[in-house]
Protein backbone atom coordinates (compact mmCIF):
# COMPACT_ATOMS: atom_id res chain seq x y z
CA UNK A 1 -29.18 155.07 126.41
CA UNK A 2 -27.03 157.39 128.55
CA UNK A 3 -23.38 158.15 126.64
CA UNK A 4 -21.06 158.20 129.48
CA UNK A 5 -17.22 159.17 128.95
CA UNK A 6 -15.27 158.10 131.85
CA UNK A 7 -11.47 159.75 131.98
CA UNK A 8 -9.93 157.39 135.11
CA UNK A 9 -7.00 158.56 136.99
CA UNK A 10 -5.80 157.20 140.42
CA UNK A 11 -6.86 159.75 142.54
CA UNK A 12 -9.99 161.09 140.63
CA UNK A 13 -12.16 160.17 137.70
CA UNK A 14 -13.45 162.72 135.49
CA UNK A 15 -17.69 162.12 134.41
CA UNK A 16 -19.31 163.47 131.12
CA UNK A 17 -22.56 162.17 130.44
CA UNK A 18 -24.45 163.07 127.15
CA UNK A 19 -28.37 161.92 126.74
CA UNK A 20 -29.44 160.26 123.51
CA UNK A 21 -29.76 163.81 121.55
CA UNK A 22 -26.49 164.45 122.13
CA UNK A 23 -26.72 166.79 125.11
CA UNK A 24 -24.70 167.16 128.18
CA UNK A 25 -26.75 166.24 131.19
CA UNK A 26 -23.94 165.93 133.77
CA UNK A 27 -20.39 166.41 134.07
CA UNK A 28 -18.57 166.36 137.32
CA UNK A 29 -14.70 165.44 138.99
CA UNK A 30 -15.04 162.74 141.31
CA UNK A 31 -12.53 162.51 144.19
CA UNK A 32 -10.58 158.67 144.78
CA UNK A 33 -10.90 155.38 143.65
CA UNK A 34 -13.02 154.17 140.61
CA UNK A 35 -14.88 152.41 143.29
CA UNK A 36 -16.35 155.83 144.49
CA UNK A 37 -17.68 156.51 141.41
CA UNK A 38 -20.52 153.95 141.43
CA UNK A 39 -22.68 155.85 143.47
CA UNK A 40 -23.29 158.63 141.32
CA UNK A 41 -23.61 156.41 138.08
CA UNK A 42 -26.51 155.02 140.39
CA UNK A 43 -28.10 158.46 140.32
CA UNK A 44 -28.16 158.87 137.04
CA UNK A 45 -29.59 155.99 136.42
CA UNK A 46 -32.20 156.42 138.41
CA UNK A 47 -32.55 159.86 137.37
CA UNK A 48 -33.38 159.31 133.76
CA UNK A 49 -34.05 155.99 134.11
CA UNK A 50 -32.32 154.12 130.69
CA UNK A 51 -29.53 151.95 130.30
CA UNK A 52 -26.19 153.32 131.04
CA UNK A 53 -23.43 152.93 128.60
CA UNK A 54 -19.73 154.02 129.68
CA UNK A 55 -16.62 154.36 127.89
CA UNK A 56 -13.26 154.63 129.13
CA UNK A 57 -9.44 154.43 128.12
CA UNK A 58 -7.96 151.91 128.63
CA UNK A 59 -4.40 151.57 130.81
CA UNK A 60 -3.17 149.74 133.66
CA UNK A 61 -5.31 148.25 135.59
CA UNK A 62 -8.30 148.41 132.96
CA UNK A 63 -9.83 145.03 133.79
CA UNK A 64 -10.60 145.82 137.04
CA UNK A 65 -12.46 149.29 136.32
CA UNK A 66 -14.20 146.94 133.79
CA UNK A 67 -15.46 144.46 136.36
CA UNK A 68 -16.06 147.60 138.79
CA UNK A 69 -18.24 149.86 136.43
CA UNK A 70 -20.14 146.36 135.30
CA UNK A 71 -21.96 146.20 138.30
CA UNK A 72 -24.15 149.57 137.49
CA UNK A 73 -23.56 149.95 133.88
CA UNK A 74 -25.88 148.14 130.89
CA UNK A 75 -22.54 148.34 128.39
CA UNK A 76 -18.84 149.53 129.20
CA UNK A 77 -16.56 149.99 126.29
CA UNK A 78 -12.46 150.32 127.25
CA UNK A 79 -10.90 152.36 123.99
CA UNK A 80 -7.79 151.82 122.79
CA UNK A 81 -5.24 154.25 124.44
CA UNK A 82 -3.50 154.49 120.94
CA UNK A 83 -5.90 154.74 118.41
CA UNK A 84 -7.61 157.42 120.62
CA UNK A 85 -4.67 159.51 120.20
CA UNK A 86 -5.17 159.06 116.32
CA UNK A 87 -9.01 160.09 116.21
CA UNK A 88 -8.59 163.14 118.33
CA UNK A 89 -5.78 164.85 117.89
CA UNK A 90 -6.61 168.19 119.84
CA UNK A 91 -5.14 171.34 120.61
CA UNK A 92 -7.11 171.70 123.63
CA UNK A 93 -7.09 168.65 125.90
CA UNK A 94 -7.88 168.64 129.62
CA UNK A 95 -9.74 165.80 131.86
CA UNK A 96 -13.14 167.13 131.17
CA UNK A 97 -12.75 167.44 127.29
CA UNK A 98 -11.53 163.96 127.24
CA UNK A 99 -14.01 162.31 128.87
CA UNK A 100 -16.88 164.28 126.76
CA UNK A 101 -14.73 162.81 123.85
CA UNK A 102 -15.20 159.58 125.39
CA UNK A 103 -18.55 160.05 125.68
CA UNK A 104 -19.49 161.22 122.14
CA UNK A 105 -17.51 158.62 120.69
CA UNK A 106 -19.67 156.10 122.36
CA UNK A 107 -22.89 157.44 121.37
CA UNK A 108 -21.70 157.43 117.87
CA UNK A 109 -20.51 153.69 118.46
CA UNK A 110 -16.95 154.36 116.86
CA UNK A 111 -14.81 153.69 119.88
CA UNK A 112 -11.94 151.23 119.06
CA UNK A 113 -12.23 148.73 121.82
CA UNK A 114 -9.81 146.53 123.80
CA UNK A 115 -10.86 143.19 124.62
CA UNK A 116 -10.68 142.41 128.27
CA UNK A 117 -10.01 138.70 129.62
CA UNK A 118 -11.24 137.55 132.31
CA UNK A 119 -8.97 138.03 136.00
CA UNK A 120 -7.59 134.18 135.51
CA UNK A 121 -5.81 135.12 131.93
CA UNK A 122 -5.17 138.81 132.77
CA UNK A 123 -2.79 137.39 136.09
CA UNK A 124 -1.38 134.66 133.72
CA UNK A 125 -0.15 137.29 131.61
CA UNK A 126 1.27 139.52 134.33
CA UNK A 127 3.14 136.59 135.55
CA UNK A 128 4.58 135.66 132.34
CA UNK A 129 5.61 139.33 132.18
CA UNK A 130 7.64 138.90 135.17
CA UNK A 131 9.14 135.97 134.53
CA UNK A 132 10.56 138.56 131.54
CA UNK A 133 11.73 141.07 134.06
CA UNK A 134 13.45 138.39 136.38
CA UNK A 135 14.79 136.68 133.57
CA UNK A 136 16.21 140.34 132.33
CA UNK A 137 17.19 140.70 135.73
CA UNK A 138 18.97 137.65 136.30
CA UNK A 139 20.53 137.87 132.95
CA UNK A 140 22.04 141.39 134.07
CA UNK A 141 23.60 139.90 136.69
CA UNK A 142 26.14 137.36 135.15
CA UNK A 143 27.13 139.92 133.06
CA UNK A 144 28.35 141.67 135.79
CA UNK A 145 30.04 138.77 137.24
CA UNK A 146 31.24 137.81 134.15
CA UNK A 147 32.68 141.79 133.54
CA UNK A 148 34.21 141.18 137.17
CA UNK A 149 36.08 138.42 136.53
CA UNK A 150 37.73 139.75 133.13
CA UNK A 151 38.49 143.05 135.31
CA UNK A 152 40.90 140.56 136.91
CA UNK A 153 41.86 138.33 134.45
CA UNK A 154 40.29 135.57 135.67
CA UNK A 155 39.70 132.59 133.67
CA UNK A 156 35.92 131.12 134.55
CA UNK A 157 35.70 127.53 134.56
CA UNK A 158 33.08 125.99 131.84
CA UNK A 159 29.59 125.41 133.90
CA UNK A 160 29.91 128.91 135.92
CA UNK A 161 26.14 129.10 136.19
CA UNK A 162 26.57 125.69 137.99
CA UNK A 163 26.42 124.99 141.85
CA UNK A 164 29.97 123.95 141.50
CA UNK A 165 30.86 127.08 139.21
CA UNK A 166 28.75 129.11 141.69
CA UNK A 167 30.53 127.78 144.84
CA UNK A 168 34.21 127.64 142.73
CA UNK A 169 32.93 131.71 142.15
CA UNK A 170 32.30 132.23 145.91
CA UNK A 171 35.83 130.51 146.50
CA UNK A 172 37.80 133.35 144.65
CA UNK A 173 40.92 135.50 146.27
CA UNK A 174 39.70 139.23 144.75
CA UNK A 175 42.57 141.35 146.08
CA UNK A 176 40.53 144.15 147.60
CA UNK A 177 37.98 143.82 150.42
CA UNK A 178 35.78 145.97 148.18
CA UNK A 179 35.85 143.97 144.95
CA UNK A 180 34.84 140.12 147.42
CA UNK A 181 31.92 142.48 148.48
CA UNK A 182 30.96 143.64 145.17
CA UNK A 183 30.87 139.34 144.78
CA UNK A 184 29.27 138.34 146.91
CA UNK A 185 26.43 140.70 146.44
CA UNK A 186 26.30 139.54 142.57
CA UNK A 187 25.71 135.92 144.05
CA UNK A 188 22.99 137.07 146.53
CA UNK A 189 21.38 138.66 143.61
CA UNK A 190 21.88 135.93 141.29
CA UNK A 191 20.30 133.13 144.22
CA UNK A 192 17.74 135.45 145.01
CA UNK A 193 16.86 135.69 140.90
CA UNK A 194 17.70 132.42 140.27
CA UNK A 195 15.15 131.40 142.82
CA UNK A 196 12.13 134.04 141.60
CA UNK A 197 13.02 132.09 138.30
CA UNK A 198 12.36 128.79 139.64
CA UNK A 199 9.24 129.59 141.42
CA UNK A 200 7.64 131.73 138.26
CA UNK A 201 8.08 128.83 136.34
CA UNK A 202 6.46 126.21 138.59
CA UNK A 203 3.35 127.97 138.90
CA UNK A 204 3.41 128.63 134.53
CA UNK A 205 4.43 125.12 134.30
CA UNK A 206 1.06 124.07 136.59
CA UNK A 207 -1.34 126.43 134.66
CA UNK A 208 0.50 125.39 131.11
CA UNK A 209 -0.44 121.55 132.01
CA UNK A 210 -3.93 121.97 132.47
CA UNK A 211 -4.68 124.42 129.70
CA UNK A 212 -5.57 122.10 126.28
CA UNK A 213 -4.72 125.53 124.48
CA UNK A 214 -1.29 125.22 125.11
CA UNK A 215 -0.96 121.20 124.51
CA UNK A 216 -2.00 121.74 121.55
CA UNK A 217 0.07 124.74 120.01
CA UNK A 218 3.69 122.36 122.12
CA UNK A 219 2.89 119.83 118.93
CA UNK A 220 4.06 122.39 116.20
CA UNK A 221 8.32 122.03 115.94
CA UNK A 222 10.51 124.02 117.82
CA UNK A 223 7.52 125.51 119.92
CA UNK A 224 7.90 124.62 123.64
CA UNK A 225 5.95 125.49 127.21
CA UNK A 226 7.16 128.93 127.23
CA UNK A 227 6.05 130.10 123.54
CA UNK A 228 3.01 128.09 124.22
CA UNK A 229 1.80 129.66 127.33
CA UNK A 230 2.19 133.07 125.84
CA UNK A 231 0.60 132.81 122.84
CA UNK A 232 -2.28 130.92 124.30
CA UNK A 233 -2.65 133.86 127.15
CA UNK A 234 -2.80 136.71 124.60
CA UNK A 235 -5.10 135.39 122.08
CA UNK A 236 -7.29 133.82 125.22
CA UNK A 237 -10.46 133.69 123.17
CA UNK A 238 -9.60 132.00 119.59
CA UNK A 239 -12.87 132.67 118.07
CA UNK A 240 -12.61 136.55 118.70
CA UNK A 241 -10.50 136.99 115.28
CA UNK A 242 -12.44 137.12 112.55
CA UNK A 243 -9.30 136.95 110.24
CA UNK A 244 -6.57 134.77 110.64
CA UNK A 245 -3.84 137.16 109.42
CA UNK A 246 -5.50 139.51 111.97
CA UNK A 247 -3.35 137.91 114.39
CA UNK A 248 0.06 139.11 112.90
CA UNK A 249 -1.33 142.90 113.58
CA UNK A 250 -2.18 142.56 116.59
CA UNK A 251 1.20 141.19 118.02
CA UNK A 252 3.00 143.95 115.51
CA UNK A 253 4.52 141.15 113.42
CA UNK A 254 3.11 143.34 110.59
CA UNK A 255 5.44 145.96 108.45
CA UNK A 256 4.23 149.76 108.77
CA UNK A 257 2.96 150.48 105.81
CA UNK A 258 3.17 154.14 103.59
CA UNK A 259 0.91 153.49 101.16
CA UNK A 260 -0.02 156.49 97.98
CA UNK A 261 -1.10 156.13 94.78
CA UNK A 262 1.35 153.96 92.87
CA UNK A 263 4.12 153.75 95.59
CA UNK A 264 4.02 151.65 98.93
CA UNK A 265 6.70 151.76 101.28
CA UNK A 266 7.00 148.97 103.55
CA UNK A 267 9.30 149.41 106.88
CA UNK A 268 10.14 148.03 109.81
CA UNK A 269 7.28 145.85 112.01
CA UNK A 270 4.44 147.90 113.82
CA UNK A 271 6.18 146.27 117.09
CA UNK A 272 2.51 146.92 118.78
CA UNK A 273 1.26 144.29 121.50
CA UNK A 274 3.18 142.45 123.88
CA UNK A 275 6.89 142.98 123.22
CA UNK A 276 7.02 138.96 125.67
CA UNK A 277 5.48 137.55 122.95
CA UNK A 278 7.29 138.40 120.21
CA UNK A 279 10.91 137.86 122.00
CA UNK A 280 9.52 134.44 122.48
CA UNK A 281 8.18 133.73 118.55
CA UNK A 282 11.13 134.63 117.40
CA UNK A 283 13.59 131.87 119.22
CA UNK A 284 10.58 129.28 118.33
CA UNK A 285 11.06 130.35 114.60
CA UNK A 286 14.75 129.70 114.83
CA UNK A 287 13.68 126.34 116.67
CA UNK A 288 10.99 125.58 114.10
CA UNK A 289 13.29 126.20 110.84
CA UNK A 290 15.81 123.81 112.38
CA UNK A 291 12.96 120.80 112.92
CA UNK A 292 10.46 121.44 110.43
CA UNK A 293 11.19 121.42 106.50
CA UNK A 294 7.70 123.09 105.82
CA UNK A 295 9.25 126.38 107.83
CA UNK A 296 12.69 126.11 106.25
CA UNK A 297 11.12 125.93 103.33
CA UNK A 298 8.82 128.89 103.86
CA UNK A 299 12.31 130.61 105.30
CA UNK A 300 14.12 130.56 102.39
CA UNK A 301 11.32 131.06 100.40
CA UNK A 302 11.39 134.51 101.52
CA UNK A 303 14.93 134.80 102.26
CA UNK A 304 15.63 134.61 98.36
CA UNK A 305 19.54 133.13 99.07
CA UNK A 306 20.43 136.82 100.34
CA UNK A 307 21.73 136.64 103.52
CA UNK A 308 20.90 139.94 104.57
CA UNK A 309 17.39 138.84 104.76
CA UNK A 310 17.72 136.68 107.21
CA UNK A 311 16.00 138.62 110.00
CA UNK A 312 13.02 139.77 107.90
CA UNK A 313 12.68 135.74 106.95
CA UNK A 314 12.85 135.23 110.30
CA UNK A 315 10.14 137.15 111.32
CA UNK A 316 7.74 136.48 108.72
CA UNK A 317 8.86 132.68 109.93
CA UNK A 318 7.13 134.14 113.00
CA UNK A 319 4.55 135.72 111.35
CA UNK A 320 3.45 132.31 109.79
CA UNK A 321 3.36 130.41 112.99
CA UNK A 322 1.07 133.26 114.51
CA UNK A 323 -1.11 131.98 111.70
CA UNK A 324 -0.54 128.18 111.99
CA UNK A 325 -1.22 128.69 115.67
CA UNK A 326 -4.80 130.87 115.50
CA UNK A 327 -5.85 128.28 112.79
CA UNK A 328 -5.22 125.37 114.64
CA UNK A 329 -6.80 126.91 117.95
CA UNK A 330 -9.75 127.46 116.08
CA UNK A 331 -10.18 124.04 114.55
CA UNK A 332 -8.40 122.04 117.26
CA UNK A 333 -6.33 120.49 114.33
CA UNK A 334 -2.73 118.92 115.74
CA UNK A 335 0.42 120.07 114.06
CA UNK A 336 0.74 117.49 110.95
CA UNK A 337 3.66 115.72 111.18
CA UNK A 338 6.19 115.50 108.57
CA UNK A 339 5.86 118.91 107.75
């Protein structure tokens, strides 16, 4: 096979292409999209006539260099952008070393890999990420509204968010022609939001409905559409984790670990993998210690009646649902009630 290291930019991809001793047998910059580079993987192919394996790392917009170097190549490999960092660590780094990096670590079958879901989950994710931005967004907002009014003094009825609160908010004598503009361009913002909002969460509502993944994971306490749908997206393919308490690692619910001889220091969590879904685990731990005595149980379990513990028991409340959830995805077991 035909070791190909592929180092993708925007505007250019860099090519290094060892043959199955080990040797370089082409290396070239190729100008635009990763579409223009199918046409010379075609020529090597025919050139030397075996499979062609490519690797490449892996950043925005990976599945869709996936999907466009599958249609020439026998095997492509995305590598984890991190854990690349960690294996090669060089001095000397330029496009052309790294994709000859690439390509030996391929031919030595050590690349760390990213798995790559199909275009249907990979746009399910993106929109669950913006519902985070709009939410952040929208969130942003009524605080500024909210600083606005205390700049005057103003007393905010209860039920500001309201169409009544909105329109009472709309109704307000500001003093200076300046501030009622500064207003009323809050509350076109906060419609405008408010409306992205609503329309995000129509179209997750429809996918969430028809996917039996996330029916099944809204039957565990305290865990509604929104936790669901997330989890469900990310993990995509239950049966890819060999290890249930895989799962914790790779949505960073794990502690970095400093680990020598006799001593093992234990710190905050790795935080690696969608930062979405663990914003979202943690309110559905809250949620889940409140209705379920099994996770209150595991809480304070862990909490050990110090309440300055209560945010690592949270998250290792969060940690055990990860686990709870992969299990029952693999099994198709239903939460058991009464725990």
């Amino acid at each position: 096979m035909v070791s190909i290291g592929l180092d993708v930019h925007t505007r250019s991809s860099v090519l290094h292409a060892l043959d199955g001793r080990g040797n370089t047998i082409a290396k070239e910059r190729i100008r635009g999209s990763i579409d223009k580079v199918l046409p010379h993987l075609r020529r090597i192919k025919d050139k030397f006539r075996e499979p062609l394996g490519i690797c490449y790392e892996a950043s925005c917009g990976y599945g869709h260099v996936f999907e466009t170097l599958s249609r020439v190549a026998d095997r492509v490999v995305p590598a984890h952008p991190g854990k690349l960092r960690l294996i090669f660590a060089s001095r000397r780094k330029n496009d052309h070393q790294d994709a000859k990096q690439l390509a030996l670590l391929l031919k030595l079958d050590a690349v760390p890999t990213v798995y790559v879901p199909n275009i249907e989950v990979r746009d399910w994710r993106m929109l669950i990420t913006h519902r985070e931005s709009v939410l952040r967004r929208r969130v942003a907002v009524k605080n500024q509204i909210r600083a606005l009014l205390r700049t005057y003094g103003i007393q905010a009825p209860k039920g500001l968010w309201t169409k009544k609160g909105v329109a009472w908010l709309a109704s307000v004598e500001f003093e200076t022609r300046a501030t009622r503009l500064r207003r009323d361009l809050l509350l076109v913002s906060l419609t405008a939001e408010t409306t992205q909002m609503r329309l995000v969460e129509k179209e997750l509502d429809r996918i969430g409905r028809g996917h039996p993944g996330v029916a099944l994971l809204r039957t565990i306490p305290g865990v509604g559409m929104r936790t669901a749908e997330a989890v469900m997206a990310w993990i995509d393919q239950p049966q890819r984790f060999s290890r249930n308490k895989s799962i914790g690692s790779y949505f960073g619910m794990v502690p970095c670990q400093d680990q020598s001889a006799d001593k093992n220091r234990l710190g905050h969590i790795t935080k690696q993998g969608p930062a979405v879904v663990r914003r979202l685990l943690t309110e559905a731990s809250w949620q889940s210690i409140r209705h379920s005595p099994r996770m209150r149980g595991y809480f304070e379990k862990v909490m050990r009646g110090n309440p300055e513990r209560r945010k690592i028991a949270v998250v290792a409340v969060g940690h055990f649902l990860l686990r709870i959830m992969l299990s029952m995805l693999q099994t198709g077991e239903l939460w058991r009630k009464g725990t």
